[in-house]
N, C-alpha and C. Protein backbone atom coordinates (compact mmCIF):
# COMPACT_ATOMS: atom_id res chain seq x y z
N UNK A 1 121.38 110.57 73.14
CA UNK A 1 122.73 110.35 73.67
C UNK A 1 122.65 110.03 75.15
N UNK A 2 123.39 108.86 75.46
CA UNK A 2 123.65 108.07 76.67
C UNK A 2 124.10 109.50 78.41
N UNK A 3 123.27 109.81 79.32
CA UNK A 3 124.25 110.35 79.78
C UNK A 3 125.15 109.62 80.90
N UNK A 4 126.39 110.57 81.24
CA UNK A 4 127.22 109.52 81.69
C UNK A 4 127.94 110.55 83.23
N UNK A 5 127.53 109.68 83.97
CA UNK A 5 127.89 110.10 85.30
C UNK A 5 129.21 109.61 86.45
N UNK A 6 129.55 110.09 86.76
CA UNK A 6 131.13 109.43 87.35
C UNK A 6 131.07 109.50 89.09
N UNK A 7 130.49 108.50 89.56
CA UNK A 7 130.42 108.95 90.72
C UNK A 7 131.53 108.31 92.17
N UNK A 8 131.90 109.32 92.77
CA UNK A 8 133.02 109.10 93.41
C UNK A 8 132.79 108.21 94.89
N UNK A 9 133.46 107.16 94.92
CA UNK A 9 133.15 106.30 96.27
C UNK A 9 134.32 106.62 97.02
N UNK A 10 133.80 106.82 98.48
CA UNK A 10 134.82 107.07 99.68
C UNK A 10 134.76 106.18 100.52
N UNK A 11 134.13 104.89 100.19
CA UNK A 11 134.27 103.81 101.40
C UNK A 11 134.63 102.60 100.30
N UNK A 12 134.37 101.61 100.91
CA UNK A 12 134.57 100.15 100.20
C UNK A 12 133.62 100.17 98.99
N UNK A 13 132.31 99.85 99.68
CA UNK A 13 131.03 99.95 98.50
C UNK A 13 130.20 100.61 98.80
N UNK A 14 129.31 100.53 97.88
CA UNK A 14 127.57 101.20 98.12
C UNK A 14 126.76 100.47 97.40
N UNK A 15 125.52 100.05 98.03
CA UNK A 15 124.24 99.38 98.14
C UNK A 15 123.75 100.11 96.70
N UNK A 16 123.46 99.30 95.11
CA UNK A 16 122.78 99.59 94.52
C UNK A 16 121.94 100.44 94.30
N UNK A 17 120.43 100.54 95.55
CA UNK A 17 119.46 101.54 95.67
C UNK A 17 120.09 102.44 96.09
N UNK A 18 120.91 102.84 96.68
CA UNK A 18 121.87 103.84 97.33
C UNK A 18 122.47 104.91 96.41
N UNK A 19 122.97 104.06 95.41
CA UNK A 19 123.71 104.40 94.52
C UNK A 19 122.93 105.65 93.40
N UNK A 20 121.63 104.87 93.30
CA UNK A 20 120.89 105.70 92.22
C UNK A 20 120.16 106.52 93.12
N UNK A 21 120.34 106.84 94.17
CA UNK A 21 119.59 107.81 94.54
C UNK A 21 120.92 109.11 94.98
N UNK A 22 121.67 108.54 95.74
CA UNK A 22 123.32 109.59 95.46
C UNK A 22 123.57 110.01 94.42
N UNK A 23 123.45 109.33 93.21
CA UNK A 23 123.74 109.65 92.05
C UNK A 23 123.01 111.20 91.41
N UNK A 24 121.84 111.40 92.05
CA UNK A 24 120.44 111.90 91.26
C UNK A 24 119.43 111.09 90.33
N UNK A 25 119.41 109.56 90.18
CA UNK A 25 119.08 109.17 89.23
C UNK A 25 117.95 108.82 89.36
N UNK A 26 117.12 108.55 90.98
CA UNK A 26 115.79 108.89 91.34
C UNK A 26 115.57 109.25 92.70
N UNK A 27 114.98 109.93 93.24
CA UNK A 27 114.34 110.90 94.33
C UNK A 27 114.95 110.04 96.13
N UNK A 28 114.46 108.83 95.92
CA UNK A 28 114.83 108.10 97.09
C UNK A 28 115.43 106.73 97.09
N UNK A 29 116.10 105.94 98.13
CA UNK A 29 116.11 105.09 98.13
C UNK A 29 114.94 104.06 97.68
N UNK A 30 113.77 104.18 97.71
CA UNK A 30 112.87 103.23 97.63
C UNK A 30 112.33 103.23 96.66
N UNK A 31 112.28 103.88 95.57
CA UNK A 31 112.02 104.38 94.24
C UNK A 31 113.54 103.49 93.61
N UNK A 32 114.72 103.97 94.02
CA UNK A 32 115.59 102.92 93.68
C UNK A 32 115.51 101.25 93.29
N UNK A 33 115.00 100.83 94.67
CA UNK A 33 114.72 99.61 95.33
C UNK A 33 113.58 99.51 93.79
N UNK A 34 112.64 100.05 93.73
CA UNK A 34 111.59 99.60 92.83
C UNK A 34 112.37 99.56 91.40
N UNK A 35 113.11 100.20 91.00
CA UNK A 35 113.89 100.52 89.69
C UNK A 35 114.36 99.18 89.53
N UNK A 36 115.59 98.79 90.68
CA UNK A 36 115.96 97.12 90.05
C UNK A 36 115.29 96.37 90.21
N UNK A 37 113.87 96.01 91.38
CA UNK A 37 112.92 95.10 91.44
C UNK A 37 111.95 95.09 89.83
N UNK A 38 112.36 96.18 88.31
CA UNK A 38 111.47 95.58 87.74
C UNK A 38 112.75 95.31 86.79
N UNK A 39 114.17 95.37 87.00
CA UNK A 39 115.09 94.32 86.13
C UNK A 39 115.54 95.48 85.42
N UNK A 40 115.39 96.67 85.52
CA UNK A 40 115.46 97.80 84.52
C UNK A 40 117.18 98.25 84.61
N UNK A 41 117.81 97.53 85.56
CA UNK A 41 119.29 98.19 86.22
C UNK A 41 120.05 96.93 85.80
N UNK A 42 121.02 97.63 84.63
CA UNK A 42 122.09 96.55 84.99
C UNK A 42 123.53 96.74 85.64
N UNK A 43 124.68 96.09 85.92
CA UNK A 43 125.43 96.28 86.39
C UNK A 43 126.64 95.64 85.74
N UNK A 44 127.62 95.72 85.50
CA UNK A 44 128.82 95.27 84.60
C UNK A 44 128.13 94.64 83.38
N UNK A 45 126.85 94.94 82.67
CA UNK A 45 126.10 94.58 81.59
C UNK A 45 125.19 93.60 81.23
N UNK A 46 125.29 93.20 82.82
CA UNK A 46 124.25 91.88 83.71
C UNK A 46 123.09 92.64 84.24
N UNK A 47 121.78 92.26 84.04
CA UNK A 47 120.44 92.85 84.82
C UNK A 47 120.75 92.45 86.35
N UNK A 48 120.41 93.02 87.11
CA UNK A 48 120.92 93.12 88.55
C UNK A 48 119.06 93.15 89.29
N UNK A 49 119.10 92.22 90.36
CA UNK A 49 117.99 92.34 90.58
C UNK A 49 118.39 92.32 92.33
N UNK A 50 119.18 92.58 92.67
CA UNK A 50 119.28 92.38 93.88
C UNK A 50 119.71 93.85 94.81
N UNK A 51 118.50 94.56 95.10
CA UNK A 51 118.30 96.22 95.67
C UNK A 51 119.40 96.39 96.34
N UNK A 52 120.05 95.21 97.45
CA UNK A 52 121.49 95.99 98.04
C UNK A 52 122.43 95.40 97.78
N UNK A 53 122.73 95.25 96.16
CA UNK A 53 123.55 94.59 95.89
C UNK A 53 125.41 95.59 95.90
N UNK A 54 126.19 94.91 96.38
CA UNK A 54 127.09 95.82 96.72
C UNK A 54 128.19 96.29 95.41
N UNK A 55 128.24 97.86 95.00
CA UNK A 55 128.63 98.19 93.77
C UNK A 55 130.32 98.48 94.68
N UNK A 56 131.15 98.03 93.71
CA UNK A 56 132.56 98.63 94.69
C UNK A 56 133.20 99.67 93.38
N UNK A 57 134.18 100.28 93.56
CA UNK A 57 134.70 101.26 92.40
C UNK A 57 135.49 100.16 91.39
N UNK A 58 135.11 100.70 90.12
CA UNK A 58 135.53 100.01 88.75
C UNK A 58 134.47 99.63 88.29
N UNK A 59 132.82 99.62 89.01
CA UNK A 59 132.25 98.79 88.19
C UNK A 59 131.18 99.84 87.46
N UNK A 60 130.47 99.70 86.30
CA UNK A 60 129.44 100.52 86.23
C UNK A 60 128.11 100.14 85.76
N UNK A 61 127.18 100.65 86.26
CA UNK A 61 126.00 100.59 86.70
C UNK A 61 125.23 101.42 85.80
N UNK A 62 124.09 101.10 84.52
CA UNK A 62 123.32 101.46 83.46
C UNK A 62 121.72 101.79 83.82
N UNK A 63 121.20 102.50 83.33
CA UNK A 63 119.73 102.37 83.53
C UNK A 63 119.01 103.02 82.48
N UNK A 64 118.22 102.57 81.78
CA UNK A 64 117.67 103.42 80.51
C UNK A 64 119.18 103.97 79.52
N UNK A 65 119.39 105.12 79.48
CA UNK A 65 119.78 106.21 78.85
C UNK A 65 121.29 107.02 79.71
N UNK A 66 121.18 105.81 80.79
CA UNK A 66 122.22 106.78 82.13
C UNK A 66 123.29 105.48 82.46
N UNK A 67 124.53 106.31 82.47
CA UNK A 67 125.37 105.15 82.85
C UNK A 67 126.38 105.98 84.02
N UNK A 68 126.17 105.35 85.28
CA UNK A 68 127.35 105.60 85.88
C UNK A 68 128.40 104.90 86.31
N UNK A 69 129.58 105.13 86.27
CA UNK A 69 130.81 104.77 86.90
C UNK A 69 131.43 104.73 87.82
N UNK A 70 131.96 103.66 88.53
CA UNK A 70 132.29 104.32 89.96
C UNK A 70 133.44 104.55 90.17
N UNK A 71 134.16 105.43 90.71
CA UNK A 71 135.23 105.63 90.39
C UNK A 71 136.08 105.50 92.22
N UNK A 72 137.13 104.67 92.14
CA UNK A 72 137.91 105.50 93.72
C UNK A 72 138.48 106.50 94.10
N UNK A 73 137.98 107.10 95.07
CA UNK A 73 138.55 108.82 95.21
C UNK A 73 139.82 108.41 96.55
């Protein structure tokens, strides 16, 4: 089972690698950065290959087994 994370944005956007590391979904930004550099991240259901690519709230962002959402707070 998929897990599913809701994570709350307080500015405009956030930078992809950013995202999965705020999230908990790996340790650092740069471990991030390596996650979409091997195509493994998609984003509105598109592979996303671009590390600061800018996520704004409504969109959500998949990886393996993990899906988060972004939501506006």
């Amino acid at each position: 089972m998929a897990q599913s994370i809701t994570f709350e944005l307080d500015r405009e956007y956030v930078e992809l690698n950013q995202l999965l590391k705020l999230s908990g979904v790996c340790d650092s930004g740069g471990s991030g950065k390596m996650l979409v550099a091997s195509g493994a991240v998609r984003v509105d259901g598109e592979v996303e290959l671009r590390k600061t690519c800018k996520i704004r709230a409504g969109q959500r962002v998949e990886l393996d087994d993990v899906r988060i959402d972004v939501v506006a707070i």
